[in-house]
C-alpha atoms as a PDB file:
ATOM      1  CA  UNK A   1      33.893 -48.095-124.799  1.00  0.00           C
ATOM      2  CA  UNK A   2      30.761 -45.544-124.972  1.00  0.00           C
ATOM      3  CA  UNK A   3      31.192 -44.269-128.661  1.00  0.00           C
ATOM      4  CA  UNK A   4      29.265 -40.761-127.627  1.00  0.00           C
ATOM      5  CA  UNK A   5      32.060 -40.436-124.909  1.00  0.00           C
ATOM      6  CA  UNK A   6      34.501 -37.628-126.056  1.00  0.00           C
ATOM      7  CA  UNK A   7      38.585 -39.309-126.561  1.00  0.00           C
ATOM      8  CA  UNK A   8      39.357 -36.582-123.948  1.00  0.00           C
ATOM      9  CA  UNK A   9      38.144 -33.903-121.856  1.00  0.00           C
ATOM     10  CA  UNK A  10      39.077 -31.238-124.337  1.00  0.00           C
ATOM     11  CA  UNK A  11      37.576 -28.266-121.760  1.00  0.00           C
ATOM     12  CA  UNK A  12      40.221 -29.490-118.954  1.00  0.00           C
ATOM     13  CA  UNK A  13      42.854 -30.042-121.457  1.00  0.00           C
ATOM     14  CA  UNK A  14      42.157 -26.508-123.031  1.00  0.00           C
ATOM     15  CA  UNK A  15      42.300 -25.141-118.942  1.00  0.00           C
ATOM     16  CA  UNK A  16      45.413 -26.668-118.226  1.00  0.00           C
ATOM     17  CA  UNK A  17      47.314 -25.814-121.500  1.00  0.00           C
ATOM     18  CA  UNK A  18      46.517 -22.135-120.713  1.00  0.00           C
ATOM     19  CA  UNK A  19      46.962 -22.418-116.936  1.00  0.00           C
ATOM     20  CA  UNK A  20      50.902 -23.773-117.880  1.00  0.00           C
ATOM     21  CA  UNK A  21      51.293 -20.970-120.176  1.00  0.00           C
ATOM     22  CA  UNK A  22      50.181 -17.618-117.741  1.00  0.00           C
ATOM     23  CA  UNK A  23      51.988 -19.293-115.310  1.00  0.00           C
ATOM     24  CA  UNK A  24      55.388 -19.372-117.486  1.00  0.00           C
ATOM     25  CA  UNK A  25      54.267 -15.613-119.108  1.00  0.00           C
ATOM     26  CA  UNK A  26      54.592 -14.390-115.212  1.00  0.00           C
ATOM     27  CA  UNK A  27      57.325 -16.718-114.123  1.00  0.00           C
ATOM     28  CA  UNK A  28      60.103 -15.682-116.842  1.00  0.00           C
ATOM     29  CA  UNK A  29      60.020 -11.936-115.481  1.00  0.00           C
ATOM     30  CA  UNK A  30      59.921 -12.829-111.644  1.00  0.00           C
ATOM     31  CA  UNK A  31      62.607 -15.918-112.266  1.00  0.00           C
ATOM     32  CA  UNK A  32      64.584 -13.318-114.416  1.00  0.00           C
ATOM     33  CA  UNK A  33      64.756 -11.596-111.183  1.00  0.00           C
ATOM     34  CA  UNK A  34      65.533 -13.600-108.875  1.00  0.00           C
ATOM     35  CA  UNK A  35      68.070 -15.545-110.162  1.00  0.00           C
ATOM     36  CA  UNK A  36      71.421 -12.933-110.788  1.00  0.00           C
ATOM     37  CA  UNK A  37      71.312 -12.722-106.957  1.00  0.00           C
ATOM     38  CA  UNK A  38      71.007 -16.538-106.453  1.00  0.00           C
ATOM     39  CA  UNK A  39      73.458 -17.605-109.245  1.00  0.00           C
ATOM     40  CA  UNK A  40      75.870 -14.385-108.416  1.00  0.00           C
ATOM     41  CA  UNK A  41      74.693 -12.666-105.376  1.00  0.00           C
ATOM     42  CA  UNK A  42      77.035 -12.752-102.074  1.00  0.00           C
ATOM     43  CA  UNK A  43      74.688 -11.361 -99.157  1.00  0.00           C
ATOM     44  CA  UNK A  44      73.507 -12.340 -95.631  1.00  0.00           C
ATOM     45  CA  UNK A  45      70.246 -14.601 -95.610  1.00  0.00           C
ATOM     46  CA  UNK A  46      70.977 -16.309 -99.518  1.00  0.00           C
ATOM     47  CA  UNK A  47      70.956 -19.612 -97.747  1.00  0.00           C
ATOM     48  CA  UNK A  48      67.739 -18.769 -96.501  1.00  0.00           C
ATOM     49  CA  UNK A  49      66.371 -17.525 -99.861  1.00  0.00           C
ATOM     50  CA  UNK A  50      67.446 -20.379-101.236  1.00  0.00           C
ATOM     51  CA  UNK A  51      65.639 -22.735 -99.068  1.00  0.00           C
ATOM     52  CA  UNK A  52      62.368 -20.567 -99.313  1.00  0.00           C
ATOM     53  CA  UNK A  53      62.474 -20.431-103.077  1.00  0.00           C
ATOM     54  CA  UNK A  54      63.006 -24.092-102.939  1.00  0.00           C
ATOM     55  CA  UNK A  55      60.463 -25.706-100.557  1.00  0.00           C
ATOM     56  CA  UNK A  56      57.286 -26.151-103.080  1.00  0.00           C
ATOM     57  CA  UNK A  57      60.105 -29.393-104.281  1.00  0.00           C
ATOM     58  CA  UNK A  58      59.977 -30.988-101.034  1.00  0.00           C
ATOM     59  CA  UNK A  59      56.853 -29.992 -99.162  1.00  0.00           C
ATOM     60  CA  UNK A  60      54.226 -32.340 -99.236  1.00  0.00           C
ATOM     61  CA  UNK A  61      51.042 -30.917-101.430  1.00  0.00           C
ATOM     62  CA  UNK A  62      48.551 -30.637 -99.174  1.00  0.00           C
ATOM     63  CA  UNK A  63      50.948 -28.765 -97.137  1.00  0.00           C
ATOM     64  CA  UNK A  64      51.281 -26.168 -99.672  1.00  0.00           C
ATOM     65  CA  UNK A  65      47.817 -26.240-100.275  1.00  0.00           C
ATOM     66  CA  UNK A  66      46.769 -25.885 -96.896  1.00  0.00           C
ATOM     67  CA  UNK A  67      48.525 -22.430 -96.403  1.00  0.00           C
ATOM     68  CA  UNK A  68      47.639 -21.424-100.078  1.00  0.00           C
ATOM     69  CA  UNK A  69      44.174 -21.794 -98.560  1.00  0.00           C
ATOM     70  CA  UNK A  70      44.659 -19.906 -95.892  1.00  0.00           C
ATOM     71  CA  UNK A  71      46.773 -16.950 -97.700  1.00  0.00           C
ATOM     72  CA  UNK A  72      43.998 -16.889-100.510  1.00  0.00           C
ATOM     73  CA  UNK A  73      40.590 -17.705 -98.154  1.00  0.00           C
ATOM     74  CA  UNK A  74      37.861 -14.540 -98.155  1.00  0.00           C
ATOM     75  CA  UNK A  75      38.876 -13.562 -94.764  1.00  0.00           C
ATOM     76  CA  UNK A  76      42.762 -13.221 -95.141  1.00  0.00           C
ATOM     77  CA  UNK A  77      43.635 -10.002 -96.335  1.00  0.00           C
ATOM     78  CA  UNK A  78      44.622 -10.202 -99.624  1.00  0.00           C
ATOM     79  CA  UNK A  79      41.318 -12.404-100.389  1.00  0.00           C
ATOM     80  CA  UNK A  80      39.505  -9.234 -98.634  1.00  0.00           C
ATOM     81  CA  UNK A  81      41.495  -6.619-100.837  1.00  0.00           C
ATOM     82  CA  UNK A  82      41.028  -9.190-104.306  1.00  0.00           C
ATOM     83  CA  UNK A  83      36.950  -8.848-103.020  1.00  0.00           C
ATOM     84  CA  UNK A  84      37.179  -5.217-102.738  1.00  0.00           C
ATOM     85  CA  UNK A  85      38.770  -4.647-106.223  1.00  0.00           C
ATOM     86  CA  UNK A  86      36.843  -7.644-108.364  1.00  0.00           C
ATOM     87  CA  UNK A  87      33.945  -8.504-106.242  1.00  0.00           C
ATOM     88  CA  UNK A  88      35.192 -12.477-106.549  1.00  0.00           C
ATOM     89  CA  UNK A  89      37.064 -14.872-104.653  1.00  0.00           C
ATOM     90  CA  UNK A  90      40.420 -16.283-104.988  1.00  0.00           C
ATOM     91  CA  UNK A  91      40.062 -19.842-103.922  1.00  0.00           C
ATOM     92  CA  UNK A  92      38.172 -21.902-106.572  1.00  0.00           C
ATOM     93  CA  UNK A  93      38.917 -19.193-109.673  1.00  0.00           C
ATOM     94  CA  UNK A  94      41.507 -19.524-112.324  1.00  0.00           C
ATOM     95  CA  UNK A  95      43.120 -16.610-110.597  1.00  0.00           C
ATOM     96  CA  UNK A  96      43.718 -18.512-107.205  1.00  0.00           C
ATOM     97  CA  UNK A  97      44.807 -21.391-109.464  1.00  0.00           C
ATOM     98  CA  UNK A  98      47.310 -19.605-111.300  1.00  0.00           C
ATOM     99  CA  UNK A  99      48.800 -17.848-108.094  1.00  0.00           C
ATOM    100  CA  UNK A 100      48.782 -21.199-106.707  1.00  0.00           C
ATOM    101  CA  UNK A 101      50.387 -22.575-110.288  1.00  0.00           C
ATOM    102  CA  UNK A 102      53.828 -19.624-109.820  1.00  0.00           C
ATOM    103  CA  UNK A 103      54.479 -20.770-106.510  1.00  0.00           C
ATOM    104  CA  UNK A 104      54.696 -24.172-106.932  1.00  0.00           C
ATOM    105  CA  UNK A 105      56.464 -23.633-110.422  1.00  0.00           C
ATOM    106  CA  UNK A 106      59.014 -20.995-109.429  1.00  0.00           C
ATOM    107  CA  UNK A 107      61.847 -23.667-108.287  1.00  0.00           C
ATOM    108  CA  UNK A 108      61.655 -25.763-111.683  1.00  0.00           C
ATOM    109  CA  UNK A 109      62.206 -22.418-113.497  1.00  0.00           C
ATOM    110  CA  UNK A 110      64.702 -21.536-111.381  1.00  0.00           C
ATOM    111  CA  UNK A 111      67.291 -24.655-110.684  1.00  0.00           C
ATOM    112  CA  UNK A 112      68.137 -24.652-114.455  1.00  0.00           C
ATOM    113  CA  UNK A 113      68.511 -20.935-115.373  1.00  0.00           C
ATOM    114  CA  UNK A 114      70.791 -20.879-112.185  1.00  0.00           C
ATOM    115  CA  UNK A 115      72.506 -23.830-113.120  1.00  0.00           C
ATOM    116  CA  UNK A 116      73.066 -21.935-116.518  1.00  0.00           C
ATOM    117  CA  UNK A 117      74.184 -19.056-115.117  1.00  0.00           C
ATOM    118  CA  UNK A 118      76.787 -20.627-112.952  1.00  0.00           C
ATOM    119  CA  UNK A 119      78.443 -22.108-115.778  1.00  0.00           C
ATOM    120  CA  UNK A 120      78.801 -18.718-117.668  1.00  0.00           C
ATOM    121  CA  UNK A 121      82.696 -18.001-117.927  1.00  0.00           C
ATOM    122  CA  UNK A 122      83.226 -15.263-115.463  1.00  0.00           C
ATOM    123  CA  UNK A 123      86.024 -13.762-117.335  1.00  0.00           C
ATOM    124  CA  UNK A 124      83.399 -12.625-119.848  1.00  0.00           C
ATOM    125  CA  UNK A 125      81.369 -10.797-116.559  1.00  0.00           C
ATOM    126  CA  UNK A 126      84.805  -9.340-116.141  1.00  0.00           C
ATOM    127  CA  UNK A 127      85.267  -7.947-119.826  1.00  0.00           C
ATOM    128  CA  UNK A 128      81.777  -6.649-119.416  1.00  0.00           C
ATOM    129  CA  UNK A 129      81.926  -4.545-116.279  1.00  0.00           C
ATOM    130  CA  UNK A 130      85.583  -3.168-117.468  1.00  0.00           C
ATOM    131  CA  UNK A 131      84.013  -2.170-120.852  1.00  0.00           C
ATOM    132  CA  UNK A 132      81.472   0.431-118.149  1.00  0.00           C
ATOM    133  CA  UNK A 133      78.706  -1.876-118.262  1.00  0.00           C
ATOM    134  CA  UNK A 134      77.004  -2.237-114.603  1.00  0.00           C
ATOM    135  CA  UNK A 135      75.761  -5.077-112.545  1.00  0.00           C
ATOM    136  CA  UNK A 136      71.727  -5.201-114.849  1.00  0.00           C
ATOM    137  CA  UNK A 137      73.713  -4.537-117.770  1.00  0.00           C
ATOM    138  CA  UNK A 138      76.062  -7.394-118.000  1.00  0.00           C
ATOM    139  CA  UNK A 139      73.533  -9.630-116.159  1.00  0.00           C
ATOM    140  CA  UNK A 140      71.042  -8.443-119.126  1.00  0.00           C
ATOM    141  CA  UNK A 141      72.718  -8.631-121.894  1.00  0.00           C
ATOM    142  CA  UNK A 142      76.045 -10.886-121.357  1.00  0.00           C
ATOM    143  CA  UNK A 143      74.977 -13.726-118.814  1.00  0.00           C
ATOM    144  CA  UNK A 144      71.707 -14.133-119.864  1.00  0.00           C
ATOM    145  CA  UNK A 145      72.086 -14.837-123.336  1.00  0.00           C
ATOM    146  CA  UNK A 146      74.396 -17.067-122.885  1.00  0.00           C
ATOM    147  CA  UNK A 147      72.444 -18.857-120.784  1.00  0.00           C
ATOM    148  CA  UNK A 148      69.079 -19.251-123.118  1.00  0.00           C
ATOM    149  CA  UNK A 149      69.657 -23.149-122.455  1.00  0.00           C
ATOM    150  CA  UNK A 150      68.958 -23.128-119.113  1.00  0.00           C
ATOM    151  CA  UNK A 151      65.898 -19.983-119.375  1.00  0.00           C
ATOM    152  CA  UNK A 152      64.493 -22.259-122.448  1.00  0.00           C
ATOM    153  CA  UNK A 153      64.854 -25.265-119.836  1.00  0.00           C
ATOM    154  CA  UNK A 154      63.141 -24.039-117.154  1.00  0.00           C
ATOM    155  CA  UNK A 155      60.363 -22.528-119.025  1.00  0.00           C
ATOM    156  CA  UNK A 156      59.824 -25.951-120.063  1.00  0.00           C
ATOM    157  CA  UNK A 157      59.861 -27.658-117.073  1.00  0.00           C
ATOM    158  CA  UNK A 158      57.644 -25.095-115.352  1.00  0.00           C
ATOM    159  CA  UNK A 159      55.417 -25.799-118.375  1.00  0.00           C
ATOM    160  CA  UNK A 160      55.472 -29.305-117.979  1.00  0.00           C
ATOM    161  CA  UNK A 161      54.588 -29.514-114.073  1.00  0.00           C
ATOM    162  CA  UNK A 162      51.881 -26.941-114.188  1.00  0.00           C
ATOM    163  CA  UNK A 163      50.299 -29.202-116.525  1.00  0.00           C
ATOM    164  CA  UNK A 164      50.296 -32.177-114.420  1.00  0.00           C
ATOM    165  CA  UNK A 165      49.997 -30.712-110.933  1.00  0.00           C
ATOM    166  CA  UNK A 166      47.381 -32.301-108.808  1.00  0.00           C
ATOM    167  CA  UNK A 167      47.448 -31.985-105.007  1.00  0.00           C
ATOM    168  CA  UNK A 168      47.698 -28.287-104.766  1.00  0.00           C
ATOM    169  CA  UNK A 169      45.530 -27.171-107.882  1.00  0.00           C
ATOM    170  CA  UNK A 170      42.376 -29.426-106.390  1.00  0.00           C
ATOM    171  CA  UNK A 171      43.176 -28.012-102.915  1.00  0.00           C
ATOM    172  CA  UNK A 172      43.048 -24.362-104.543  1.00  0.00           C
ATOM    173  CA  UNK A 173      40.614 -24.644-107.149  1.00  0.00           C
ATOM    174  CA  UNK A 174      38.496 -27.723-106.621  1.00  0.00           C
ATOM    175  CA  UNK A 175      36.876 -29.268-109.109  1.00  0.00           C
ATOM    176  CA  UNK A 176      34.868 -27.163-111.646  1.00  0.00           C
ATOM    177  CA  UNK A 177      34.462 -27.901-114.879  1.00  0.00           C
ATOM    178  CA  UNK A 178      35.700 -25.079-117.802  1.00  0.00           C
ATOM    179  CA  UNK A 179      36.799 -23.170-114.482  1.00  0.00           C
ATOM    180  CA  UNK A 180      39.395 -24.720-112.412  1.00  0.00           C
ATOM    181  CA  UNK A 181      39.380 -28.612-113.422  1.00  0.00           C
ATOM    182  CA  UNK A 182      42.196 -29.549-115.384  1.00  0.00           C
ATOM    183  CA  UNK A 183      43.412 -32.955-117.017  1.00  0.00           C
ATOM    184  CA  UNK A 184      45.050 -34.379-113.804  1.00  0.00           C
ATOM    185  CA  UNK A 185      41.723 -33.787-112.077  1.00  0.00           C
ATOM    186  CA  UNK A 186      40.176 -34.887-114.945  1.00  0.00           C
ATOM    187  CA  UNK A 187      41.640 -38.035-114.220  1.00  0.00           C
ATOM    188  CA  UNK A 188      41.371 -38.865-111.128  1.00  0.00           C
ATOM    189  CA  UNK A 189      37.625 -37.984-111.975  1.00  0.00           C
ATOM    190  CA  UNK A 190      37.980 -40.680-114.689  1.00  0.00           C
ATOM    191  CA  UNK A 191      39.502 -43.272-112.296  1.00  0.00           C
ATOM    192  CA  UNK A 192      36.771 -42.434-109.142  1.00  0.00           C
ATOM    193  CA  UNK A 193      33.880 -43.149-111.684  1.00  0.00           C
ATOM    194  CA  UNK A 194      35.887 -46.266-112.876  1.00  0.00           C
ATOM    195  CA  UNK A 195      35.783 -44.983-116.782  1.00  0.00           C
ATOM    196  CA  UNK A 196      39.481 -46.744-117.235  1.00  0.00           C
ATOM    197  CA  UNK A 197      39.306 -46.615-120.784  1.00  0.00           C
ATOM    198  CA  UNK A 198      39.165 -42.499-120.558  1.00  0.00           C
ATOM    199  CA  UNK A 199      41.544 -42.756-117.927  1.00  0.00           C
ATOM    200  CA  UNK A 200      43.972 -44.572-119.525  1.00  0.00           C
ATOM    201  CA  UNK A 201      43.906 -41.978-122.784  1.00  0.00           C
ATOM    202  CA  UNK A 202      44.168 -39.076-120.210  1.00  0.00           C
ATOM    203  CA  UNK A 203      46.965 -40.820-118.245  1.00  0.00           C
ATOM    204  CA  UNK A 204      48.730 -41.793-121.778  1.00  0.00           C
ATOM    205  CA  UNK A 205      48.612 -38.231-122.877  1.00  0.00           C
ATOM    206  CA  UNK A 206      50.007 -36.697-119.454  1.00  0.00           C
ATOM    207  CA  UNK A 207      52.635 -39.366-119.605  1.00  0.00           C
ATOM    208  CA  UNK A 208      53.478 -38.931-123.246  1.00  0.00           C
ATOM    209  CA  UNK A 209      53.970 -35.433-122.812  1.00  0.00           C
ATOM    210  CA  UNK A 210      56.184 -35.593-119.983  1.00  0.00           C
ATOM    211  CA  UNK A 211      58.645 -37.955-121.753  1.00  0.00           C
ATOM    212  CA  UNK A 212      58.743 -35.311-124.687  1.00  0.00           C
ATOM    213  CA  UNK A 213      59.739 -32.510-121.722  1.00  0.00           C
ATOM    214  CA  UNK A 214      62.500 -34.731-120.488  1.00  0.00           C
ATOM    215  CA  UNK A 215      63.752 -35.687-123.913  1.00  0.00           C
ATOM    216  CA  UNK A 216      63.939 -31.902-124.586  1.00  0.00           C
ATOM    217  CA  UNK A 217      65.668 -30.958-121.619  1.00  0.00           C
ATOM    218  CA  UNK A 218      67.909 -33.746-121.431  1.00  0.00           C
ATOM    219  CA  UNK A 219      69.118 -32.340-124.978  1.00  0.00           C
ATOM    220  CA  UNK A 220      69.421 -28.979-123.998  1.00  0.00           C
ATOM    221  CA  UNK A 221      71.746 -30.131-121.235  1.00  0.00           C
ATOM    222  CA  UNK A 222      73.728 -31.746-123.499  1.00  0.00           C
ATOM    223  CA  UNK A 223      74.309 -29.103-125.746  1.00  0.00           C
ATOM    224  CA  UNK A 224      75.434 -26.874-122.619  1.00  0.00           C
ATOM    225  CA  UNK A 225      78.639 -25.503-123.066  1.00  0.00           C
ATOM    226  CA  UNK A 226      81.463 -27.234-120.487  1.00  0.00           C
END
């Protein structure tokens, strides 16, 4: 082991740790949003919502990245109009990453705050609206409480895989350090240059950290109400 070698690339720890958390700050208002008419909603095209919502769980990462490129690229036009307003690029800037970081995010913030919902006794929903409360109302201030579980759950998990997402940030943001490389880049840096001994205190960490997210949500789940 080199002794002047740092334990762990505190700069792409530090990027990653705040990447996770501007991508929950903007995902709790949007998922907020989105999921009274997915947990409640009744309307033509849900399914298709649904699915669209959904496909950053099954679509291969460079797929993802691939059109993220595209949609975020200089000559697409909302790279041209972020040009216009900042004078910077998208791709390869923390603000690429992080758009890049709420789309592939959204679904793990979503499936458990709509699970929550679901559960929610409907007779309360009832009492609500008969009491003059409307539709935002209720949803505002009778479903969503009682579904903090499954908000608290999601933020977590949304947390959790921002941190450890790989094939979609390095597509988007590349590799520069303090800028856009974070720990799971960081490792696979680790493991190209055959430094095992850093990688295996990155991968430790990452994998340490994910067993405290699943511990956590698998005990919010089980103090769900039935």
């Amino acid at each position: 082991m080199n002794p002047a070698a740092p334990w762990m690339d505190w700069s792409a720890a530090a990027l990653s740790v705040r990447l996770a958390l501007s991508a929950v700050a903007l995902l709790a208002p949007l998922g907020i949003a989105l999921a009274w008419p997915l947990a409640y909603g009744r309307f033509r095209g849900k399914v298709f919502l649904e699915a669209a919502l959904l496909m950053p769980l099954v679509l291969p990462p460079t797929v993802l990245g691939f059109y993220l490129l595209q949609s975020l690229g200089p000559r697409s036009p909302l790279g041209r109009a972020w040009d216009f307003f900042t004078g910077g690029t998208l791709v390869f800037s923390f603000s690429g990453l992080l758009i890049a970081t709420l789309l592939i995010n959204l679904p793990f913030f979503l499936q458990p705050l709509v699970a929550s919902l679901g559960s929610v006794d409907r007779r309360l929903l009832e009492a609500s609206s008969t009491l003059g409360h409307g539709r935002m109302a209720t949803y505002l201030r009778v479903a969503l409480p009682l579904s903090w579980r499954g908000l608290l759950a999601g933020a977590i998990l949304a947390f959790a895989h921002g941190m450890g997402e790989f094939g979609v940030v390095l597509m988007v943001g590349g590799n520069l350090p303090g800028r856009t490389r974070t720990l799971s880049i960081a490792l696979f840096d680790q493991v190209q240059a055959l430094d095992l001994e850093a990688a295996h205190r990155t991968a430790f960490a990452l994998l340490s950290f994910a067993f405290l997210v699943l511990l956590s949500t698998a005990w919010l789940r089980a103090r769900e109400p039935r």
